[in-house]
Protein backbone atom coordinates (compact mmCIF):
# COMPACT_ATOMS: atom_id res chain seq x y z
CA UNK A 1 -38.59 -72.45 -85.98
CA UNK A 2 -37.15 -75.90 -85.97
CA UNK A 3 -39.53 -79.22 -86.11
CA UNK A 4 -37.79 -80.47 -83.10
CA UNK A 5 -36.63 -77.37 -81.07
CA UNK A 6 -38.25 -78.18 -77.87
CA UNK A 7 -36.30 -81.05 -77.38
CA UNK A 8 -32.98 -79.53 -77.19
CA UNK A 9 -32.88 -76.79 -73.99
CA UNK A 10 -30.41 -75.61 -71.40
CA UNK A 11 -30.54 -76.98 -68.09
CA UNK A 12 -31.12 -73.62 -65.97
CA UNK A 13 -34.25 -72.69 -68.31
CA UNK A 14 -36.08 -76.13 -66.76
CA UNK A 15 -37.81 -76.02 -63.05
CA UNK A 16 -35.75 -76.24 -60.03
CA UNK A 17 -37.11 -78.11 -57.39
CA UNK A 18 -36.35 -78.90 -54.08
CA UNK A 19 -37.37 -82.58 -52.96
CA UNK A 20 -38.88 -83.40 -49.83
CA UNK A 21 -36.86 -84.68 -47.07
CA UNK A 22 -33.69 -83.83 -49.03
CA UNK A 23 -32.04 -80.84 -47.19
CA UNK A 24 -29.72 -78.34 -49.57
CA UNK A 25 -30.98 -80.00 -52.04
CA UNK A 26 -31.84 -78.28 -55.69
CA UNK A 27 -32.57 -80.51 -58.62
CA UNK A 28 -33.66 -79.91 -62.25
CA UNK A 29 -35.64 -82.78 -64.57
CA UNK A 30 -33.54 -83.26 -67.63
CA UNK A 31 -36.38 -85.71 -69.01
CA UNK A 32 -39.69 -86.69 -67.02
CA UNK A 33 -42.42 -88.97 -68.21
CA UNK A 34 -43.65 -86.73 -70.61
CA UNK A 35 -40.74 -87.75 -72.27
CA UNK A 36 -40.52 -91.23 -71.63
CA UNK A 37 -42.85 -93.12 -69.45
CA UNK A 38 -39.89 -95.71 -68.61
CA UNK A 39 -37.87 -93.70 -67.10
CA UNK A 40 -36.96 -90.36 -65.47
CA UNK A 41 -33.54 -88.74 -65.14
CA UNK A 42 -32.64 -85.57 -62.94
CA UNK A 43 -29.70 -82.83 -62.12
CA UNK A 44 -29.49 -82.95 -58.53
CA UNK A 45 -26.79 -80.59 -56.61
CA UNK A 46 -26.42 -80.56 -52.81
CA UNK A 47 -24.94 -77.96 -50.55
CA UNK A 48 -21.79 -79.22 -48.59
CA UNK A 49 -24.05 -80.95 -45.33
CA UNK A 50 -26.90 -81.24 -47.08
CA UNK A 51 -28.47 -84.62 -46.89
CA UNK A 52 -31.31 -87.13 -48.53
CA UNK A 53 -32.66 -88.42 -45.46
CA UNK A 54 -32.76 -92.61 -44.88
CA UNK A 55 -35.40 -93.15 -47.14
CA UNK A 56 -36.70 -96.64 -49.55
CA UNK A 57 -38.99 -96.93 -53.25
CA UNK A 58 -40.96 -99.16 -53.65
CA UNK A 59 -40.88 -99.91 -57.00
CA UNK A 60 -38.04 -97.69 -58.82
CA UNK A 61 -34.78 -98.39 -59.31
CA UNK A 62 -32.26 -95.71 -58.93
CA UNK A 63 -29.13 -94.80 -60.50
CA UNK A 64 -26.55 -92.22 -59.15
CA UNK A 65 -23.47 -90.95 -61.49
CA UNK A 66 -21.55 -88.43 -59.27
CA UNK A 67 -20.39 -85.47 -61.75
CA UNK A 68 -18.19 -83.56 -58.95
CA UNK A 69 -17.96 -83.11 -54.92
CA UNK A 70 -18.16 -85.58 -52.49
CA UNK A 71 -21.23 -87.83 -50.10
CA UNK A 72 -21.25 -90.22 -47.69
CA UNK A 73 -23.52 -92.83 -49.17
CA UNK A 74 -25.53 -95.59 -47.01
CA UNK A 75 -27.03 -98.66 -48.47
CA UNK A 76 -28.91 -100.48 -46.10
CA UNK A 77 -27.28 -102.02 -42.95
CA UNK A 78 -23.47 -101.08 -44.80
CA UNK A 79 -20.99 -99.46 -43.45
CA UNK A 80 -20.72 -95.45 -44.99
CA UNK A 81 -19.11 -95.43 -47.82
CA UNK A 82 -17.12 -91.72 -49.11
CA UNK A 83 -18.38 -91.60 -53.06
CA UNK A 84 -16.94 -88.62 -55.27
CA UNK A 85 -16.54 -88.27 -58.87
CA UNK A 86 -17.37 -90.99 -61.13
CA UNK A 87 -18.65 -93.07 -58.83
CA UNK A 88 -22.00 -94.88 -59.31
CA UNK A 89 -24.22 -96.25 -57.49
CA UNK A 90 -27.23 -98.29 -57.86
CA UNK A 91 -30.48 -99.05 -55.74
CA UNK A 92 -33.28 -101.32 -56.12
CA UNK A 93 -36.56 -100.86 -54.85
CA UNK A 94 -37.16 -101.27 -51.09
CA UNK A 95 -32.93 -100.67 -50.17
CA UNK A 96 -33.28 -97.53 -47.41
CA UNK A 97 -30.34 -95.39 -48.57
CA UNK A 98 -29.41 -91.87 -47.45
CA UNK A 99 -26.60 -89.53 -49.12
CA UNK A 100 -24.55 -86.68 -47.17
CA UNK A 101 -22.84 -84.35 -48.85
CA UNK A 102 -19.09 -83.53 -47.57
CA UNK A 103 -16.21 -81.25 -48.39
CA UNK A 104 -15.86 -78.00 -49.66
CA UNK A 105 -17.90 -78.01 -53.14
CA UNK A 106 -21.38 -78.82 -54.06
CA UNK A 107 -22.19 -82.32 -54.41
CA UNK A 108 -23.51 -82.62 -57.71
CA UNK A 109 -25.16 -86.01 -59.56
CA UNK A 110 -27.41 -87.22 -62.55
CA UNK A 111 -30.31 -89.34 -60.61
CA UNK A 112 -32.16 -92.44 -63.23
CA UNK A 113 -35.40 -93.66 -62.51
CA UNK A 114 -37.02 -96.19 -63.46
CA UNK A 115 -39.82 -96.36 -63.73
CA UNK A 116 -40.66 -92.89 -62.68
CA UNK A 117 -41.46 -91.70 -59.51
CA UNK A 118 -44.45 -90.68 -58.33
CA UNK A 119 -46.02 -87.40 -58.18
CA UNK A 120 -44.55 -85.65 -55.05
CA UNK A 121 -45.10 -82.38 -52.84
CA UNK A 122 -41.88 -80.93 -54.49
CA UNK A 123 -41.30 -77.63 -53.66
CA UNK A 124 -40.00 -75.35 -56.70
CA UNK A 125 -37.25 -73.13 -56.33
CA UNK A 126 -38.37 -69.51 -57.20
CA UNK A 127 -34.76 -68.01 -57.47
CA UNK A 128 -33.19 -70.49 -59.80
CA UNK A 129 -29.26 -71.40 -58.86
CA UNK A 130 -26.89 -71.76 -61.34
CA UNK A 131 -26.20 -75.21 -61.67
């Protein structure tokens, strides 16, 4: 076996987790603080109507790179803004912010970090999705 095999794997043989207050939400951690204790950086894919409730951190940053589909996105006291593809988005710590997933297709993003969160009563998905 390779030196360094464990840091190469496919996405769908990690956890998937459902966070809490995100509705229709599955996501998978590409790289956790195991890894790097700077920074963590997650798969996230939401069901057309899913949502992640209005919600703040208070010390992370967070980075959103929207792969495919499309979400309403509110920063704050801004107007909703309609984010799809390429689009990204970044939140500093203490901005309430709440995503809603529109259209026809899963909404589907990499989330960043930094630094990690906290440990949280995640809820892992027992039949894994292809993602």
């Amino acid at each position: 076996m390779a030196k360094h095999a464990e840091l190469i794997v496919q996405q769908n043989d990690l956890d998937q987790f459902a966070p809490p207050g995100h509705g229709g939400t599955v996501n998978v951690r590409l790289a956790d603080k195991e890894f790097c204790d700077g920074f963590e950086m997650l798969l996230g894919t939401v069901k057309p109507g899913g949502e992640a409730e209005p919600h703040s951190h208070d010390v992370e940053h967070q980075i959103i790179y929207i792969l495919k589909g499309q979400a309403e996105v509110t920063l704050g006291d801004d107007p909703t803004v309609l984010c799809g593809p390429g689009t990204v988005i970044r939140i500093p710590p203490k901005l309430e912010h709440g995503i809603v997933a529109v259209g026809e297709e899963d909404y589907q993003c990499v989330i960043i970090y930094s630094p990690p969160l906290p440990t949280r009563n995640e809820e892992i998905v027992s039949e894994k999705r292809l993602l």
